[in-house]
PDB file of N, CA and C in Angstrom:
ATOM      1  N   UNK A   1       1.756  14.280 -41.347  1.00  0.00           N
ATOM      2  CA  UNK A   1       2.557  13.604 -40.382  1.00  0.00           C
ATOM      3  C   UNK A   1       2.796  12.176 -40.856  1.00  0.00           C
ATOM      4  N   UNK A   2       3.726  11.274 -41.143  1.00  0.00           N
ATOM      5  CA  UNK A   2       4.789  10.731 -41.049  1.00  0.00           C
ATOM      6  C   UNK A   2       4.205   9.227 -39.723  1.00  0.00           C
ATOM      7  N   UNK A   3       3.931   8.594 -40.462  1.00  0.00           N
ATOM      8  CA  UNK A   3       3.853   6.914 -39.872  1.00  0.00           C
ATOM      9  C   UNK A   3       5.149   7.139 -38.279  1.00  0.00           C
ATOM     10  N   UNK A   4       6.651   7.272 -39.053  1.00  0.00           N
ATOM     11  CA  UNK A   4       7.465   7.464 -38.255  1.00  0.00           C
ATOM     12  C   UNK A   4       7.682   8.314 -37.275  1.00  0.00           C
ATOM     13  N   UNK A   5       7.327   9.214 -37.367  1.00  0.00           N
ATOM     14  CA  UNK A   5       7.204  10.406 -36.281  1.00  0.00           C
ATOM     15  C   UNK A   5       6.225  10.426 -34.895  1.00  0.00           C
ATOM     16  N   UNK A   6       5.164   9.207 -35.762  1.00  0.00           N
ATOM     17  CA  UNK A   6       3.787   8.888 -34.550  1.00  0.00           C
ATOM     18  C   UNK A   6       4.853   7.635 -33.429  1.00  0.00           C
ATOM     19  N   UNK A   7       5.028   7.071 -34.040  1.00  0.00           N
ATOM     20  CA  UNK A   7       5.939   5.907 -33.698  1.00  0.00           C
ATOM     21  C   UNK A   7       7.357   6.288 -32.399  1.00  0.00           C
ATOM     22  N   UNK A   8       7.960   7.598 -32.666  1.00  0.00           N
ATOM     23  CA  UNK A   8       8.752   8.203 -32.498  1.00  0.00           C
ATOM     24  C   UNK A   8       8.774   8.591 -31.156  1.00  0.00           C
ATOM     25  N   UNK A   9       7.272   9.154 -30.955  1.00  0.00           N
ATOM     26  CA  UNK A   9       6.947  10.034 -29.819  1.00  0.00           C
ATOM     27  C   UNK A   9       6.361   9.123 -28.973  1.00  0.00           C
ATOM     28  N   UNK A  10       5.890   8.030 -29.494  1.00  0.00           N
ATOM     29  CA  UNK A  10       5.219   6.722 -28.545  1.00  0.00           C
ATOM     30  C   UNK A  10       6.004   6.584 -27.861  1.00  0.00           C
ATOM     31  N   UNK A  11       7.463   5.747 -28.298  1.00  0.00           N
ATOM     32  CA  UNK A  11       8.564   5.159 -28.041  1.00  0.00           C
ATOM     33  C   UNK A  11       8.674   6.096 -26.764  1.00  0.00           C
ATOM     34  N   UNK A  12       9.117   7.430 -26.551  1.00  0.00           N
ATOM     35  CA  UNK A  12      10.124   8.819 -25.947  1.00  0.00           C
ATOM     36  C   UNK A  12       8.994   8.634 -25.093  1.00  0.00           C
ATOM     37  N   UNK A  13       7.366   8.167 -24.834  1.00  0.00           N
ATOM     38  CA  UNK A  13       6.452   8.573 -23.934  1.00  0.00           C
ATOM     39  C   UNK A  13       6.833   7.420 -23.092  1.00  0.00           C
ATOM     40  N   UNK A  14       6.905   6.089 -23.713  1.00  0.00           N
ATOM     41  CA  UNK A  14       7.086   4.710 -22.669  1.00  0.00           C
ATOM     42  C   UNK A  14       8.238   4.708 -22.176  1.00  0.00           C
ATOM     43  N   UNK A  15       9.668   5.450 -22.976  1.00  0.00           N
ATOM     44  CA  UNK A  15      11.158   5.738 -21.845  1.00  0.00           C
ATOM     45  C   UNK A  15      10.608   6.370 -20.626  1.00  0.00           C
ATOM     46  N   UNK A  16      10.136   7.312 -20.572  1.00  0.00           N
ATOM     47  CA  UNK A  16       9.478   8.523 -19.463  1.00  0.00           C
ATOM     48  C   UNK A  16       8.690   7.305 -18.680  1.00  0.00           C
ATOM     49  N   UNK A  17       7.572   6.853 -18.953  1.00  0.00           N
ATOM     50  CA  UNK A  17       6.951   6.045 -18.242  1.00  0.00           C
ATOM     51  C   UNK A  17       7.535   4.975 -17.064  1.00  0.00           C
ATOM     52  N   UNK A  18       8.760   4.361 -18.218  1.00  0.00           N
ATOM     53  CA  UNK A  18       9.698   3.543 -17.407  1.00  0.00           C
ATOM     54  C   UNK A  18      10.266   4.089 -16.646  1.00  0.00           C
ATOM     55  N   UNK A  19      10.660   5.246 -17.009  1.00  0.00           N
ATOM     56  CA  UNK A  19      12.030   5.362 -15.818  1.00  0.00           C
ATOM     57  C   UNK A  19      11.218   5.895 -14.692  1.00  0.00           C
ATOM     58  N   UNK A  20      10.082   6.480 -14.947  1.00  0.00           N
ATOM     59  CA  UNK A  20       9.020   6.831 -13.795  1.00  0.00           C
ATOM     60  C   UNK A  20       8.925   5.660 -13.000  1.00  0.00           C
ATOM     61  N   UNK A  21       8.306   4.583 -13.542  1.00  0.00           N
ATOM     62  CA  UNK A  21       8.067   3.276 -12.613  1.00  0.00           C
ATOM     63  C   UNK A  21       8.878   2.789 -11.987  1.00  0.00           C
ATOM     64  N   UNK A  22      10.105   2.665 -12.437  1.00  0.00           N
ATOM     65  CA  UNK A  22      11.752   2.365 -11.943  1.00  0.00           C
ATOM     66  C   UNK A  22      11.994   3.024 -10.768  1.00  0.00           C
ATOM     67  N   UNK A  23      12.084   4.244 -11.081  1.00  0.00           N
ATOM     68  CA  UNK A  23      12.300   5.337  -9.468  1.00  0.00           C
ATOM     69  C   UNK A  23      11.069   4.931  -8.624  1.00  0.00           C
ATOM     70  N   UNK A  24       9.902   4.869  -9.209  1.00  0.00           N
ATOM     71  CA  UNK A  24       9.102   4.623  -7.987  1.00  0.00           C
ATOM     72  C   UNK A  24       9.254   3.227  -7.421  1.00  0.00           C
ATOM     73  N   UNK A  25       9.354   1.994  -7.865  1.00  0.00           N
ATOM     74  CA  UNK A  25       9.951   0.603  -7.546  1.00  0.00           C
ATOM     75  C   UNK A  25      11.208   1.530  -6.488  1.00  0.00           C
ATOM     76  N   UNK A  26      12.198   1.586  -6.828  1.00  0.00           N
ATOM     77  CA  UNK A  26      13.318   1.767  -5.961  1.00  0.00           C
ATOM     78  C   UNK A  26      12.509   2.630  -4.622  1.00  0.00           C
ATOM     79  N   UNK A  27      11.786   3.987  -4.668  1.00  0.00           N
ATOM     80  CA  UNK A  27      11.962   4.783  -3.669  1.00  0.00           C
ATOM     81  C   UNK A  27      11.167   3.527  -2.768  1.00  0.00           C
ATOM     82  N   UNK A  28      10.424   2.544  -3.302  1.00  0.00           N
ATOM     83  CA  UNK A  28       9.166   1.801  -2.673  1.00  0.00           C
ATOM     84  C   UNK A  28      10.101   0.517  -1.857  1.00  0.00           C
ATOM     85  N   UNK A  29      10.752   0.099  -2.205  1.00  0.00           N
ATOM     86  CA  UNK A  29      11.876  -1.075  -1.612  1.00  0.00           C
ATOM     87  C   UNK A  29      12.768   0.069  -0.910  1.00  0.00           C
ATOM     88  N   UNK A  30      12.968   0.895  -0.490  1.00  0.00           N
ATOM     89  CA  UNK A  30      14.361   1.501   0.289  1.00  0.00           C
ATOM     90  C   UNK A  30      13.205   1.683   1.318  1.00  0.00           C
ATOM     91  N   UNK A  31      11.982   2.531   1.273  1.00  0.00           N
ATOM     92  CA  UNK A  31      10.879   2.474   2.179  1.00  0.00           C
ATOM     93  C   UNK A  31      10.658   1.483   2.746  1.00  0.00           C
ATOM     94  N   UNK A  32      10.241   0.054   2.511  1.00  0.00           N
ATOM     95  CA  UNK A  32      10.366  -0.717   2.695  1.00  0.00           C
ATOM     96  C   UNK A  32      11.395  -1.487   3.859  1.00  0.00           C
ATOM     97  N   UNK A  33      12.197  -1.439   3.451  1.00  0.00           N
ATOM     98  CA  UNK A  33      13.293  -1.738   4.115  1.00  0.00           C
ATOM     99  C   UNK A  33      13.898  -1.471   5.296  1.00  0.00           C
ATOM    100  N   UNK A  34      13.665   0.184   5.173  1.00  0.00           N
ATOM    101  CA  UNK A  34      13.824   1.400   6.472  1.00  0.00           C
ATOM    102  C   UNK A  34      12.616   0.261   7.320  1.00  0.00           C
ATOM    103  N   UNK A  35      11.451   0.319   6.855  1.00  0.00           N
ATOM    104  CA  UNK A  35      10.646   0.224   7.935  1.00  0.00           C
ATOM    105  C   UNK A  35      11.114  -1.135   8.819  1.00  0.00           C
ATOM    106  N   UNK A  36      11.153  -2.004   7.751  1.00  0.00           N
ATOM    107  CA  UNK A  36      11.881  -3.599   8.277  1.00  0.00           C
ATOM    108  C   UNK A  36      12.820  -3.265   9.532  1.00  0.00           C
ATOM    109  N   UNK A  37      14.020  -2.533   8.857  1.00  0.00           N
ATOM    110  CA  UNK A  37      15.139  -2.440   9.479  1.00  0.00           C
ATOM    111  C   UNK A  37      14.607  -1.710  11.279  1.00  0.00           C
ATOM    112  N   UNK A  38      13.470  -0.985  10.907  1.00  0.00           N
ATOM    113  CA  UNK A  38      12.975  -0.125  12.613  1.00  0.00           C
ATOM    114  C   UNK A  38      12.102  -1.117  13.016  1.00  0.00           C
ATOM    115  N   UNK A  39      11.700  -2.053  12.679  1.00  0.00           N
ATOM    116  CA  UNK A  39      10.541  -2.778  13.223  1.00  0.00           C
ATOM    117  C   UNK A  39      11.703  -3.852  13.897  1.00  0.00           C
ATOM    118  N   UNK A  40      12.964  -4.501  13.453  1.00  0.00           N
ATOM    119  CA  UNK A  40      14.101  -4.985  13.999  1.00  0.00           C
ATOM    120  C   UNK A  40      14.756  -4.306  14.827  1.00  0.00           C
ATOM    121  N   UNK A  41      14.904  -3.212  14.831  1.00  0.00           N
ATOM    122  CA  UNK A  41      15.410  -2.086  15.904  1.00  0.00           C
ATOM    123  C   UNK A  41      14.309  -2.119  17.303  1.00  0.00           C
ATOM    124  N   UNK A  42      13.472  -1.864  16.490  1.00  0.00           N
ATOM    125  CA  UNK A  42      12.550  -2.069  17.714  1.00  0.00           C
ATOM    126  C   UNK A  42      12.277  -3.078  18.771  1.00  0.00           C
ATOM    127  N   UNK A  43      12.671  -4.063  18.360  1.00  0.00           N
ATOM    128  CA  UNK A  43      12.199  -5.434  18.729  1.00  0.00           C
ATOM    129  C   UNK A  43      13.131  -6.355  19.965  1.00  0.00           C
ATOM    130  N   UNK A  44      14.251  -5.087  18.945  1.00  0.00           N
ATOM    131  CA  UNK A  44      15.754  -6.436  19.964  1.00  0.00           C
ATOM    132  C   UNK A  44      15.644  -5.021  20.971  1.00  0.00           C
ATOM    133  N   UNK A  45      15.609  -3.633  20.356  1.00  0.00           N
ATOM    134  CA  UNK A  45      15.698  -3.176  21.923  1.00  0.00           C
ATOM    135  C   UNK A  45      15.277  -3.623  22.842  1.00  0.00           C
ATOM    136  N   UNK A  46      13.915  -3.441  22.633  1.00  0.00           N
ATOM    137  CA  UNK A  46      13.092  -4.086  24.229  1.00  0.00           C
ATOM    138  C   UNK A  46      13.190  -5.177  24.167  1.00  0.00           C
ATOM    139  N   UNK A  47      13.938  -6.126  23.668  1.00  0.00           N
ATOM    140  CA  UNK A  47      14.070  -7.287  24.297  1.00  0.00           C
ATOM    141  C   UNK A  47      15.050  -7.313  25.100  1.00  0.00           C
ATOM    142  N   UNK A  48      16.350  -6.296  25.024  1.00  0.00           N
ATOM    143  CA  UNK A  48      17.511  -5.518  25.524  1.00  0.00           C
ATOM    144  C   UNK A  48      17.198  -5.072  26.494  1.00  0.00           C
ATOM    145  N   UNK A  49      16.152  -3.924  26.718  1.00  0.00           N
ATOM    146  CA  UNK A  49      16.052  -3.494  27.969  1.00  0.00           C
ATOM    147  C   UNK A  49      15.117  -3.789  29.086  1.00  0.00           C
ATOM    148  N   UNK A  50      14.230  -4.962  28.529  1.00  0.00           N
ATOM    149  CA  UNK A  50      13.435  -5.483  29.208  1.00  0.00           C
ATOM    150  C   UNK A  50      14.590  -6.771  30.211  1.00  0.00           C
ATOM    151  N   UNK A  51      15.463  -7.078  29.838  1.00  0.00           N
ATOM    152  CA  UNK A  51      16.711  -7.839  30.676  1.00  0.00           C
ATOM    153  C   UNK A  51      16.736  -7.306  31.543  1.00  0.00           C
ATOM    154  N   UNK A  52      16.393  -6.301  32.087  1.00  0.00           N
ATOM    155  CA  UNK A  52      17.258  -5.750  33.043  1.00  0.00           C
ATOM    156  C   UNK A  52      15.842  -5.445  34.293  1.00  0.00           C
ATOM    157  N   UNK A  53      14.744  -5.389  34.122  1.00  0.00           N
ATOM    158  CA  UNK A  53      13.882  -5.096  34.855  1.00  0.00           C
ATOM    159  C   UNK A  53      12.508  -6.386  35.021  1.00  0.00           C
ATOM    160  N   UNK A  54      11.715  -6.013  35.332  1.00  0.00           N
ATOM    161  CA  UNK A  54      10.640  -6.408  35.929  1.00  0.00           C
ATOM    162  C   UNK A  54       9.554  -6.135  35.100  1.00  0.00           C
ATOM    163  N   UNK A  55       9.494  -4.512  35.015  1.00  0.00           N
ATOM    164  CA  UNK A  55       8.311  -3.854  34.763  1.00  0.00           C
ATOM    165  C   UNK A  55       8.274  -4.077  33.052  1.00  0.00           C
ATOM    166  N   UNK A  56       6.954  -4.265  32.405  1.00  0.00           N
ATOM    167  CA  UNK A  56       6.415  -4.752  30.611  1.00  0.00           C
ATOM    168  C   UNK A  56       7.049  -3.199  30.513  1.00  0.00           C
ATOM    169  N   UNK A  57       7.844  -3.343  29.725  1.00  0.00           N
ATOM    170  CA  UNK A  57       8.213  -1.861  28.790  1.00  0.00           C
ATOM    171  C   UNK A  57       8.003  -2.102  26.908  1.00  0.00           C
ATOM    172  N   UNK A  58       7.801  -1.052  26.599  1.00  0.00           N
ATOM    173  CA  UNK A  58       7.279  -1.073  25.292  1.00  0.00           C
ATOM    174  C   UNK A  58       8.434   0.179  24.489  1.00  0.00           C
ATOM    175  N   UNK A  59       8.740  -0.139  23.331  1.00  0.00           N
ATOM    176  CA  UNK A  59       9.586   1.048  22.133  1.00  0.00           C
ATOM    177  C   UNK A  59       8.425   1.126  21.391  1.00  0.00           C
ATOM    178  N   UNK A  60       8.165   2.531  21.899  1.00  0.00           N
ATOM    179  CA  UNK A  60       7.163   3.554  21.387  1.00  0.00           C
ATOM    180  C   UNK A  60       7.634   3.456  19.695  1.00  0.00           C
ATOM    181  N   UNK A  61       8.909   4.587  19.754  1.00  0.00           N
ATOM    182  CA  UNK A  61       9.338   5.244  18.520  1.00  0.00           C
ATOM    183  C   UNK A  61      10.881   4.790  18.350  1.00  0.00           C
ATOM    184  N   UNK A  62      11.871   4.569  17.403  1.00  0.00           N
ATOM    185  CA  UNK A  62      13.134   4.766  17.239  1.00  0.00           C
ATOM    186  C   UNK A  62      13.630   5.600  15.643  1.00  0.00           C
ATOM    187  N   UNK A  63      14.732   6.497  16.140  1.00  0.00           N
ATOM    188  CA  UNK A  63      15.010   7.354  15.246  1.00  0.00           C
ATOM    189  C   UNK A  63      16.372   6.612  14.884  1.00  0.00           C
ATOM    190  N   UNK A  64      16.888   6.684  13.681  1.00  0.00           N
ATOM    191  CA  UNK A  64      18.109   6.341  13.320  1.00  0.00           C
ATOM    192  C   UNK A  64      19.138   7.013  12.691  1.00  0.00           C
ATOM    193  N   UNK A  65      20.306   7.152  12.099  1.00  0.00           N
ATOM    194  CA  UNK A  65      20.716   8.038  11.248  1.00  0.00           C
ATOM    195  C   UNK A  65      21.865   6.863  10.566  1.00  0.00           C
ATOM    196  N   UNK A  66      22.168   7.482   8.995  1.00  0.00           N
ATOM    197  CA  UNK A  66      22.922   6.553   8.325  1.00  0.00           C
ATOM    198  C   UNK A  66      21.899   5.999   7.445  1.00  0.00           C
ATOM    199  N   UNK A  67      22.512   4.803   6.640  1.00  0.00           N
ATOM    200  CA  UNK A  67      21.680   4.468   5.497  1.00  0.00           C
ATOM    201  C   UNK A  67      21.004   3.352   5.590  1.00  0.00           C
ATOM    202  N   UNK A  68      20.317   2.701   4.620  1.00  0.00           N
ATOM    203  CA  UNK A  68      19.732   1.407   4.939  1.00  0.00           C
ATOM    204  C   UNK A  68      20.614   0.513   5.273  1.00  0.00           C
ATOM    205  N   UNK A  69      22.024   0.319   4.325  1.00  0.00           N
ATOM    206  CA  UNK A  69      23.124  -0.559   4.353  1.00  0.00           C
ATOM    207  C   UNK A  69      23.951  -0.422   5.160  1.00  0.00           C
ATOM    208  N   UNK A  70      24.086   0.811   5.547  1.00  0.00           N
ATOM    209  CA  UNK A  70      25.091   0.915   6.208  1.00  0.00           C
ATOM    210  C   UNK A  70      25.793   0.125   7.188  1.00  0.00           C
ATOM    211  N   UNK A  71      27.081   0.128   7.399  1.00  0.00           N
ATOM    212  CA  UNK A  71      27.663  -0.743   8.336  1.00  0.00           C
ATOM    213  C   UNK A  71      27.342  -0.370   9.973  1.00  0.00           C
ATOM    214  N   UNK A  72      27.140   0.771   9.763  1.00  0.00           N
ATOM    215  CA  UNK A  72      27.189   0.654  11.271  1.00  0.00           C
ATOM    216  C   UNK A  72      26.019   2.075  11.545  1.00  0.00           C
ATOM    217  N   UNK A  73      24.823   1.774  12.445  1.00  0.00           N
ATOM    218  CA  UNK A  73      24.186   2.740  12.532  1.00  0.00           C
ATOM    219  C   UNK A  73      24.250   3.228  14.185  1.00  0.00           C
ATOM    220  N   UNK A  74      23.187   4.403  14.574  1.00  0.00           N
ATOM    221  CA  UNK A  74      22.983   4.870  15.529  1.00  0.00           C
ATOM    222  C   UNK A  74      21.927   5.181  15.873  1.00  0.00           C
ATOM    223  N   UNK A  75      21.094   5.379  16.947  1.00  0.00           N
ATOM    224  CA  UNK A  75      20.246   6.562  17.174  1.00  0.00           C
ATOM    225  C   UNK A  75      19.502   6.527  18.709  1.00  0.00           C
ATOM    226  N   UNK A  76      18.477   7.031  18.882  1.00  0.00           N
ATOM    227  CA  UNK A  76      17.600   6.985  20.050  1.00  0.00           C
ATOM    228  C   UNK A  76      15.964   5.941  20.235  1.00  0.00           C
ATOM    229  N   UNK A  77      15.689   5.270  20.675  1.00  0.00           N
ATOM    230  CA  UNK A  77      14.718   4.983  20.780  1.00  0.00           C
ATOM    231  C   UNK A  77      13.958   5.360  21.995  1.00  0.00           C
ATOM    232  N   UNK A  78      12.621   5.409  21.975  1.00  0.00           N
ATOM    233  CA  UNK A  78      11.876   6.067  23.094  1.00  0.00           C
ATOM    234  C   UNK A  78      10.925   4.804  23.809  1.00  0.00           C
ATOM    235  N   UNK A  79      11.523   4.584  25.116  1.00  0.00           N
ATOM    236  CA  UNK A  79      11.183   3.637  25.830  1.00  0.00           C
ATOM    237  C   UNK A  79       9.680   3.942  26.839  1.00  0.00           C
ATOM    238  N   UNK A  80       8.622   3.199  26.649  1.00  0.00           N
ATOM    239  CA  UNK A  80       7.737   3.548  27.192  1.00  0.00           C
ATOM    240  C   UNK A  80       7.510   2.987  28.373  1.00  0.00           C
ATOM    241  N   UNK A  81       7.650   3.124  29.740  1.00  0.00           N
ATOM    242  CA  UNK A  81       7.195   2.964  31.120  1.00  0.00           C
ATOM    243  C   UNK A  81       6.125   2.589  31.438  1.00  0.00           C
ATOM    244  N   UNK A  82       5.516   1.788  31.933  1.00  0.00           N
ATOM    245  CA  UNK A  82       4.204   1.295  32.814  1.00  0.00           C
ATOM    246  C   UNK A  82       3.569   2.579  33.346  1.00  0.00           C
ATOM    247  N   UNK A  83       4.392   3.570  34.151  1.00  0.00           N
ATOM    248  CA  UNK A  83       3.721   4.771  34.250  1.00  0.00           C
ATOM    249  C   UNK A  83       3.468   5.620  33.096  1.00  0.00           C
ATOM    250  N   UNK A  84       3.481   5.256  31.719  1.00  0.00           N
ATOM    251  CA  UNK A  84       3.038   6.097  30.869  1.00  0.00           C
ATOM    252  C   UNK A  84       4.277   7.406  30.698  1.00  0.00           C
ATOM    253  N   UNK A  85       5.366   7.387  31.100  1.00  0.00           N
ATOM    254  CA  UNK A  85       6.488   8.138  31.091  1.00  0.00           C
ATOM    255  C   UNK A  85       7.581   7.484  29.647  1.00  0.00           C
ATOM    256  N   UNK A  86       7.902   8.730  28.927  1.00  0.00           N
ATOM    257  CA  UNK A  86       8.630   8.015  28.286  1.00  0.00           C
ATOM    258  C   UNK A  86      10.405   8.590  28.168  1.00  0.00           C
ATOM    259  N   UNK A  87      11.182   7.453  28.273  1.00  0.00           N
ATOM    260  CA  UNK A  87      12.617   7.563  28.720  1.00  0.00           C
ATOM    261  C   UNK A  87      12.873   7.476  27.444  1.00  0.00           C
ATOM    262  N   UNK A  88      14.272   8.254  26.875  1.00  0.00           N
ATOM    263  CA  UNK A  88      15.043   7.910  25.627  1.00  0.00           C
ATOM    264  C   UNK A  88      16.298   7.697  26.220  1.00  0.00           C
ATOM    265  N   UNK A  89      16.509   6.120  24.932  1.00  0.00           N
ATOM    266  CA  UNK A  89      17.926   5.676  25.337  1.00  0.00           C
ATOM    267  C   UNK A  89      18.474   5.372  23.700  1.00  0.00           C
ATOM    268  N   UNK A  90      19.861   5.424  24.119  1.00  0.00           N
ATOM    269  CA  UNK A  90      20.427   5.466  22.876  1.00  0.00           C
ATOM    270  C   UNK A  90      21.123   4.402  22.694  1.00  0.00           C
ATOM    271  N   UNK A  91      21.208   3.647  21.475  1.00  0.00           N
ATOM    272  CA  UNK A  91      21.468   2.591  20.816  1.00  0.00           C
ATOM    273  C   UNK A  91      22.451   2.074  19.604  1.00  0.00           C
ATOM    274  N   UNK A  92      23.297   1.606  19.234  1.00  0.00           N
ATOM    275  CA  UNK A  92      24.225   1.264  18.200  1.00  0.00           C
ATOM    276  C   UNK A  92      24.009   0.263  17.593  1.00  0.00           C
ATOM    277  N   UNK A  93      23.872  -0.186  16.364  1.00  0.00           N
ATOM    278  CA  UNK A  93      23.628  -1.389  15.404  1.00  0.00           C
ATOM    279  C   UNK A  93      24.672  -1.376  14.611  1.00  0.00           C
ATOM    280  N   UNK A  94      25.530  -2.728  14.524  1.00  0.00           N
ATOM    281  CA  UNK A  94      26.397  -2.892  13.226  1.00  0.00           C
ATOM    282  C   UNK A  94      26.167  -3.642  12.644  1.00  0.00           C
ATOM    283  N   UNK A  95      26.231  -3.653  11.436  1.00  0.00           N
ATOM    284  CA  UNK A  95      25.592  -4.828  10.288  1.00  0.00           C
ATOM    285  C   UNK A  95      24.112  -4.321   9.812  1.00  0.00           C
ATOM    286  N   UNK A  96      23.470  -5.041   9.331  1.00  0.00           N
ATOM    287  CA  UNK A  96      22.057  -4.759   9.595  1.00  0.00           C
ATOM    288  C   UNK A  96      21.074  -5.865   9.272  1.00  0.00           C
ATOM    289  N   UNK A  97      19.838  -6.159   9.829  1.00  0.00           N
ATOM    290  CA  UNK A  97      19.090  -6.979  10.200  1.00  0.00           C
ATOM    291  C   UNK A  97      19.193  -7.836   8.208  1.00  0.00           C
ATOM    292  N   UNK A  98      19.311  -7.638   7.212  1.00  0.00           N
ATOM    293  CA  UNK A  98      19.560  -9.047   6.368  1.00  0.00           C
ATOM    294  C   UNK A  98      20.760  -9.382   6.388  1.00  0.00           C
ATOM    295  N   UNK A  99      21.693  -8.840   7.368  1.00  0.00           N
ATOM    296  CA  UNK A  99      23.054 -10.151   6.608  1.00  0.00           C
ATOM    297  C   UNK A  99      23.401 -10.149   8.047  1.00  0.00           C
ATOM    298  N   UNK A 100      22.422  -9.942   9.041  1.00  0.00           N
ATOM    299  CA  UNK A 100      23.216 -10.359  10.637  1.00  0.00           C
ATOM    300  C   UNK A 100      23.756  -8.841  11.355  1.00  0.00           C
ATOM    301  N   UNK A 101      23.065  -8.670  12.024  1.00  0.00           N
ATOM    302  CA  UNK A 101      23.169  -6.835  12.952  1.00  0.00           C
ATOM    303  C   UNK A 101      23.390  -7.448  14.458  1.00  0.00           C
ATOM    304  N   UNK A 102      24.639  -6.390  14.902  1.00  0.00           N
ATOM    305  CA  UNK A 102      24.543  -6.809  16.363  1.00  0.00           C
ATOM    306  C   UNK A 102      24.073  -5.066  17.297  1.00  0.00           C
ATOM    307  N   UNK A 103      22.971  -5.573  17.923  1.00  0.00           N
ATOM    308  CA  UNK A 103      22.298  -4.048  18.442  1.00  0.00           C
ATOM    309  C   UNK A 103      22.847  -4.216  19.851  1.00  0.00           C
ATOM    310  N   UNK A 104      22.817  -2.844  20.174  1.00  0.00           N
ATOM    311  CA  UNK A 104      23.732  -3.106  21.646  1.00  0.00           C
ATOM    312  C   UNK A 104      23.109  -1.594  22.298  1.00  0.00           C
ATOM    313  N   UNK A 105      22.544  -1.622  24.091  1.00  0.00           N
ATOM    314  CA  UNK A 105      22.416  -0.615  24.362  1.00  0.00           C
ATOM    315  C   UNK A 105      23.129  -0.596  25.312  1.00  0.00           C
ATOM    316  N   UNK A 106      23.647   1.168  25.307  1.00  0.00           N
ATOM    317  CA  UNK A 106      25.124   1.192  26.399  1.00  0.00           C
ATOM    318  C   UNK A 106      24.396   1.143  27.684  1.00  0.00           C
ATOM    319  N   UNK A 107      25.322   0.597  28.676  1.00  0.00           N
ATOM    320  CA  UNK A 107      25.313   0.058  30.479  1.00  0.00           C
ATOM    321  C   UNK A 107      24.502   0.980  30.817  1.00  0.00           C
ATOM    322  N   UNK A 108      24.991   2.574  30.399  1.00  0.00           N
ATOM    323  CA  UNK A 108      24.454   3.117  31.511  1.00  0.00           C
ATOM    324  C   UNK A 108      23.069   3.956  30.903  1.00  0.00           C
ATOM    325  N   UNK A 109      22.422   3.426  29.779  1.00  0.00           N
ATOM    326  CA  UNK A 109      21.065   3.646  29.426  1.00  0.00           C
ATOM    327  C   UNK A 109      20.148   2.826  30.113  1.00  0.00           C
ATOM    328  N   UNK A 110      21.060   1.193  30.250  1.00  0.00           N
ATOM    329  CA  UNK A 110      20.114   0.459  30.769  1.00  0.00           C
ATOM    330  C   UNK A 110      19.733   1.186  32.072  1.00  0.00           C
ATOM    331  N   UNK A 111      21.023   1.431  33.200  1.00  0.00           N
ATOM    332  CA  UNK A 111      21.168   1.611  34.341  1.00  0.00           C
ATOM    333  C   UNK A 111      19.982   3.132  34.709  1.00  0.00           C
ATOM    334  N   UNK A 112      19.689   3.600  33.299  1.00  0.00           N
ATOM    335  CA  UNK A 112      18.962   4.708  33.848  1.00  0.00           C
ATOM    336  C   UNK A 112      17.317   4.054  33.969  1.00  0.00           C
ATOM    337  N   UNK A 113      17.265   3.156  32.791  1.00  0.00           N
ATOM    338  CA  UNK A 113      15.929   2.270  33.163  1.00  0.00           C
ATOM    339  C   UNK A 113      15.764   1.763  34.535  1.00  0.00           C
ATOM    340  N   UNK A 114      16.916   1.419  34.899  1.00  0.00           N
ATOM    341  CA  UNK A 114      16.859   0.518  36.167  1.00  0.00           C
ATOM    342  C   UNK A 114      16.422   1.234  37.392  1.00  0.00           C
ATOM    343  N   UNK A 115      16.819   2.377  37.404  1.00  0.00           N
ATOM    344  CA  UNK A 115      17.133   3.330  38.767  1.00  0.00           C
ATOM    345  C   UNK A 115      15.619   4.093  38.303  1.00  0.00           C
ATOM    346  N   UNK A 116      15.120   3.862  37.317  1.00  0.00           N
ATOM    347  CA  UNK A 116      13.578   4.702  37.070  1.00  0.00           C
ATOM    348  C   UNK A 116      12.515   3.645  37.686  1.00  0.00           C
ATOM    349  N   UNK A 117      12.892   2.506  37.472  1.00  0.00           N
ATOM    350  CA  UNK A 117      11.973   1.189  37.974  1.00  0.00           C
ATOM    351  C   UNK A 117      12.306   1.516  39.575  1.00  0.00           C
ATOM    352  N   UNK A 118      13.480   1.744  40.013  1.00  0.00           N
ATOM    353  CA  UNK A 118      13.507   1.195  41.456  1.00  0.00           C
ATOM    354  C   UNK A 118      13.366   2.674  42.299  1.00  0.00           C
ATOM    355  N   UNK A 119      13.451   3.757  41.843  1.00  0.00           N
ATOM    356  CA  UNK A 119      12.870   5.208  42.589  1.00  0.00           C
ATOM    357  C   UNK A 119      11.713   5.970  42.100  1.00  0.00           C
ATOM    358  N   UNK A 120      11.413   5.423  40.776  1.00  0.00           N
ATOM    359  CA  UNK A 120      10.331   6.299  39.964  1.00  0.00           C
ATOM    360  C   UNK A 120      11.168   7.768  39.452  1.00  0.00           C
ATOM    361  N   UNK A 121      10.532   8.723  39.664  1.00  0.00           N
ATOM    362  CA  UNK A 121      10.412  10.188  38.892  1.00  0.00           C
ATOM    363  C   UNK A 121      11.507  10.485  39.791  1.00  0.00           C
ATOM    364  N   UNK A 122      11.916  10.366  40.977  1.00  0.00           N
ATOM    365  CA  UNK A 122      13.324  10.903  41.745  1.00  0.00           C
ATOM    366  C   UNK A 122      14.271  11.099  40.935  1.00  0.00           C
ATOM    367  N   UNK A 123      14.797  10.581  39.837  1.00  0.00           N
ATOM    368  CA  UNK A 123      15.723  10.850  39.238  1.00  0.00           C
ATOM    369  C   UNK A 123      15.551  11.021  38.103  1.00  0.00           C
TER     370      UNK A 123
END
């Protein structure tokens, strides 16, 4: 065997290596990011739907769909109740939390929070 040939296969082992580390860097920052982007989702909701009531409410969980970048997302978040009940309301984000997102929950999600605070389980 050939000085060059040892040399050869080194080289072809550290491409593999790199591009291994590369994909894992990327999958590790898009992870990243998702989480950022739900921990911001999370945050302005209930600060959103806590406007409207009285009672400490907490966002359990929020689901999203679309990409990290995307311009404009969607989804459900799950609003947790003082009675330990949990309401899902649905939510729209455009932009996204690094270059300026405006989150918005529709009237009548709030309005279902509202009418749960002021009758309980009746409705």
């Amino acid at each position: 065997m050939s000085s060059m040939d040892i040399r050869g296969r080194a080289s072809r082992g550290m491409g593999l290596i790199s591009l291994f580390l590369l994909v894992l860097v990327i999958a590790v920052v898009y992870v990243g990011g998702e989480w950022f982007v739900t921990q911001h989702v999370k945050t302005a909701v209930a600060e959103i739907v806590q406007q409207d009531t009285r009672q400490e409410l907490e966002v359990e969980a929020v689901g999203m769909d679309g990409w990290l970048l995307s311009g404009k997302r969607s989804g459900d978040a799950v609003v947790v109740l003082p009675s330990g009940d949990r309401v899902p309301v649905k939510f729209s984000m455009i932009g996204n939390p690094f270059t300026g997102a405006t989150i918005t929950v529709e009237g009548e999600e709030r309005l279902k929070l509202k009418l749960r605070e002021l009758f309980g389980n009746f409705f």
